[in-house]
N, C-alpha and C. Protein backbone atom coordinates (compact mmCIF):
# COMPACT_ATOMS: atom_id res chain seq x y z
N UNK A 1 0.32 3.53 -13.37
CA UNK A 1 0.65 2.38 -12.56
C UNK A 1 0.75 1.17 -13.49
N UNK A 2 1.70 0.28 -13.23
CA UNK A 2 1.83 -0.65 -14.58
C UNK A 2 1.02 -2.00 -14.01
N UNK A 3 0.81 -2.30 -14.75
CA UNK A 3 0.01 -4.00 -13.87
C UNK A 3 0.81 -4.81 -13.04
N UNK A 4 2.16 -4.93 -12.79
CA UNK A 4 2.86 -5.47 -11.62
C UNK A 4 2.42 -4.32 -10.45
N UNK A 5 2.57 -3.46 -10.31
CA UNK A 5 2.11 -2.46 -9.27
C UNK A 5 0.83 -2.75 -8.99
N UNK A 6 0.06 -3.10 -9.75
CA UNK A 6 -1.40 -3.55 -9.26
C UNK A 6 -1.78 -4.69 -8.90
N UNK A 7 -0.62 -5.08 -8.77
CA UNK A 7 -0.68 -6.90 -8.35
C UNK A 7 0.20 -6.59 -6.43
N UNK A 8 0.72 -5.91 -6.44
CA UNK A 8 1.24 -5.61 -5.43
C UNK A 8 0.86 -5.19 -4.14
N UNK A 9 1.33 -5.16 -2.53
CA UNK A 9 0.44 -5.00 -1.78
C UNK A 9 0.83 -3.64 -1.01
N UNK A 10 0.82 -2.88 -0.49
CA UNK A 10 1.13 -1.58 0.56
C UNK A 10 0.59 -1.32 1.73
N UNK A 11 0.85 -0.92 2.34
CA UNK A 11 0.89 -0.39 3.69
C UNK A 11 0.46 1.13 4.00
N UNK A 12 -0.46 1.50 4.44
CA UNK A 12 -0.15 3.11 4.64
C UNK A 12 -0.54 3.53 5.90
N UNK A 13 0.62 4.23 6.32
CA UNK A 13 1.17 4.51 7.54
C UNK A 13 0.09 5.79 8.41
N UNK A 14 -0.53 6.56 7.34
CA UNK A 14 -1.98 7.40 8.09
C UNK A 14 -2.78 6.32 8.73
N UNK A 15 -3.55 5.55 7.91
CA UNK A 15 -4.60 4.64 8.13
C UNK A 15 -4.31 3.68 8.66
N UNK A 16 -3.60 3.12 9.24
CA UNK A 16 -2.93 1.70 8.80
C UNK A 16 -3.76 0.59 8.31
N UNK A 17 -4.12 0.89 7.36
CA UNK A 17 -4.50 -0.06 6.50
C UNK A 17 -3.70 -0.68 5.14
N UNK A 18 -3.92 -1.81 4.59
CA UNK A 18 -3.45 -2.89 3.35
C UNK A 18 -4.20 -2.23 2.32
N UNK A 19 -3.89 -2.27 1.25
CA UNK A 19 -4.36 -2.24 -0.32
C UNK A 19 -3.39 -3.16 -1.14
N UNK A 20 -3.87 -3.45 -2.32
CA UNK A 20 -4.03 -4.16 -3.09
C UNK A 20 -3.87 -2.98 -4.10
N UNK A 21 -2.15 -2.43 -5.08
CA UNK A 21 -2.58 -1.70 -5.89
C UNK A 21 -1.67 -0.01 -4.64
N UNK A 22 -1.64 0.49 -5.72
CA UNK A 22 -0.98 2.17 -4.99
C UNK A 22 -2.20 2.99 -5.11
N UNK A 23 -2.89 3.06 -3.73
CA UNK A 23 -4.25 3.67 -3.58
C UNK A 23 -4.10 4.62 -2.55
N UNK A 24 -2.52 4.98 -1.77
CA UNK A 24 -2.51 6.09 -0.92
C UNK A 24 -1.52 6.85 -1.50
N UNK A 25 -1.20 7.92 -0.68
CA UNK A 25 -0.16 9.06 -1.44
C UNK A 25 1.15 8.53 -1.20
N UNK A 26 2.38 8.81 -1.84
CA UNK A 26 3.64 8.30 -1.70
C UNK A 26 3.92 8.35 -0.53
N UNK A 27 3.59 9.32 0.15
CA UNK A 27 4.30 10.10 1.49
C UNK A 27 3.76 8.94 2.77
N UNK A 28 2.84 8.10 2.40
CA UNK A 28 2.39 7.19 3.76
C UNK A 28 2.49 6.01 3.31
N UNK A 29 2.91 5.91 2.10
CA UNK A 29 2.82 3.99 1.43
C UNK A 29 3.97 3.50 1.79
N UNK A 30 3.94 2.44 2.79
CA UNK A 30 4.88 1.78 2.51
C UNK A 30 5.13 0.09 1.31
N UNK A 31 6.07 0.00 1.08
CA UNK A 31 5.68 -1.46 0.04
C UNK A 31 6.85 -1.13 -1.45
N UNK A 32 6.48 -1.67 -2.20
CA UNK A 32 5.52 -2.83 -2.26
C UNK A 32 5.69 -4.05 -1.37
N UNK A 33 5.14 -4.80 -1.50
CA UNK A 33 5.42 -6.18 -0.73
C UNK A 33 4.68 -7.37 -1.58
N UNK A 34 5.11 -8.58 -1.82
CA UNK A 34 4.38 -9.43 -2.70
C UNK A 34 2.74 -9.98 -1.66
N UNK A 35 3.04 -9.98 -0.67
CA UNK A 35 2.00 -10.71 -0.32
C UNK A 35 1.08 -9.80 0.96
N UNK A 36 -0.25 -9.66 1.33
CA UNK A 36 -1.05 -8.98 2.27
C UNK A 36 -0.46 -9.36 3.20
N UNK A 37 0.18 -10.37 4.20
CA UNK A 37 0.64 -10.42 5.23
C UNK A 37 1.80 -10.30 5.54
N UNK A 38 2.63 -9.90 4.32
CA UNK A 38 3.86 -9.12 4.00
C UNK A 38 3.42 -7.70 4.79
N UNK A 39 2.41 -6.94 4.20
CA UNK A 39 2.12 -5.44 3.92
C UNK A 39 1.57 -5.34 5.16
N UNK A 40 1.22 -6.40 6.19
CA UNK A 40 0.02 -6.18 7.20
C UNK A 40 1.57 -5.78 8.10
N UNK A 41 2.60 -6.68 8.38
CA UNK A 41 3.80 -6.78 9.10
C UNK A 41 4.61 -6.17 8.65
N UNK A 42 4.58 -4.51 7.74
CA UNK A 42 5.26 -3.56 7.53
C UNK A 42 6.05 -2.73 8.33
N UNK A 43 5.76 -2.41 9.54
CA UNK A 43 6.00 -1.93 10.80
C UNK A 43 6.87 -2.53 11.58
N UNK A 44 6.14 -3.61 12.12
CA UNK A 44 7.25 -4.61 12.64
C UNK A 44 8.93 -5.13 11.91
N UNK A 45 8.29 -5.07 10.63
CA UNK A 45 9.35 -5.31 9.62
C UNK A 45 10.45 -4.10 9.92
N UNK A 46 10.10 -2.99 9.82
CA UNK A 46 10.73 -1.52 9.95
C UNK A 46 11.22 -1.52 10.79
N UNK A 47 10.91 -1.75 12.42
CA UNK A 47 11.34 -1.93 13.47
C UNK A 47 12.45 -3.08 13.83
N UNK A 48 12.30 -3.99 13.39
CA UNK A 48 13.52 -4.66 13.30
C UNK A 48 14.56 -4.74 12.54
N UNK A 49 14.19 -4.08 10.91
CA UNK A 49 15.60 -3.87 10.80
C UNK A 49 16.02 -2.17 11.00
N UNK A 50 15.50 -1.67 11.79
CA UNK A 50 15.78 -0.09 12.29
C UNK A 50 16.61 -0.84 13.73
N UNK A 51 16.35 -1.45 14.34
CA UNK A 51 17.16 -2.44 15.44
C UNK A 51 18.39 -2.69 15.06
N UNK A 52 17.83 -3.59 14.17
CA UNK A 52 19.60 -4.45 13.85
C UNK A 52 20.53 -3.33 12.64
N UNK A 53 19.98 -2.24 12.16
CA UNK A 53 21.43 -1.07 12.05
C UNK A 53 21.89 -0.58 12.74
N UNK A 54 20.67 -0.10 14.33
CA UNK A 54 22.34 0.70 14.91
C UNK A 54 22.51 -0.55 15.89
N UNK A 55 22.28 -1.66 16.30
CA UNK A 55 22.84 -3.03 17.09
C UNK A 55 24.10 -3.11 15.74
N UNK A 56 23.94 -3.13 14.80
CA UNK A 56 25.29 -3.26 13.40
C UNK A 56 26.27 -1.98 13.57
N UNK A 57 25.81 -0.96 13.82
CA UNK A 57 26.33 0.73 13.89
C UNK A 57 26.97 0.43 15.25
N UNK A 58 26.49 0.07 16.26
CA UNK A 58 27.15 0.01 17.76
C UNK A 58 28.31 -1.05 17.87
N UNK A 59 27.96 -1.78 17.27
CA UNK A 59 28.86 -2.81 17.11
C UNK A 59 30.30 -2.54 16.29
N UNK A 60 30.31 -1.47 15.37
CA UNK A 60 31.51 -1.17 14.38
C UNK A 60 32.32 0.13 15.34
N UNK A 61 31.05 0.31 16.02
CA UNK A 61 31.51 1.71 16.89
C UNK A 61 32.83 1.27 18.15
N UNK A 62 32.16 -0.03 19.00
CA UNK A 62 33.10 -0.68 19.87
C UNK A 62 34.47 -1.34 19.15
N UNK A 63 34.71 -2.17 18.01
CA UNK A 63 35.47 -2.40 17.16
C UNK A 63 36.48 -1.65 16.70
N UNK A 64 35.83 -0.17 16.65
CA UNK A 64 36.68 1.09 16.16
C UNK A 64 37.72 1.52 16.94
């Protein structure tokens, strides 16, 4: 892990818990993110832009 990675924050999607640093397995981390309330609003983050691709996808679809 290089010292920018340990300055960094994650998300992991088992626990949902924050760290400071890559302290869960790849398969549940989400991140990096610069800041803890970045990493806390990981989810929400996901969810909206999982929204606005297919609201973007539906939209090219009617156009078509």
């Amino acid at each position: 892990m290089s010292e920018n990675d340990a300055q960094k924050w994650y998300y992991d999607t088992k626990t949902g818990q924050v760290s400071q640093g890559k302290d869960s397995a790849w398969d549940s981390r989400m991140g990096p993110y610069d800041s803890r309330e970045e990493a806390e609003a990981a989810i929400e983050t996901a969810q909206q832009r999982t929204c606005l691709l297919y609201t973007s996808d539906a939209a090219d679809e009617r156009s078509s």
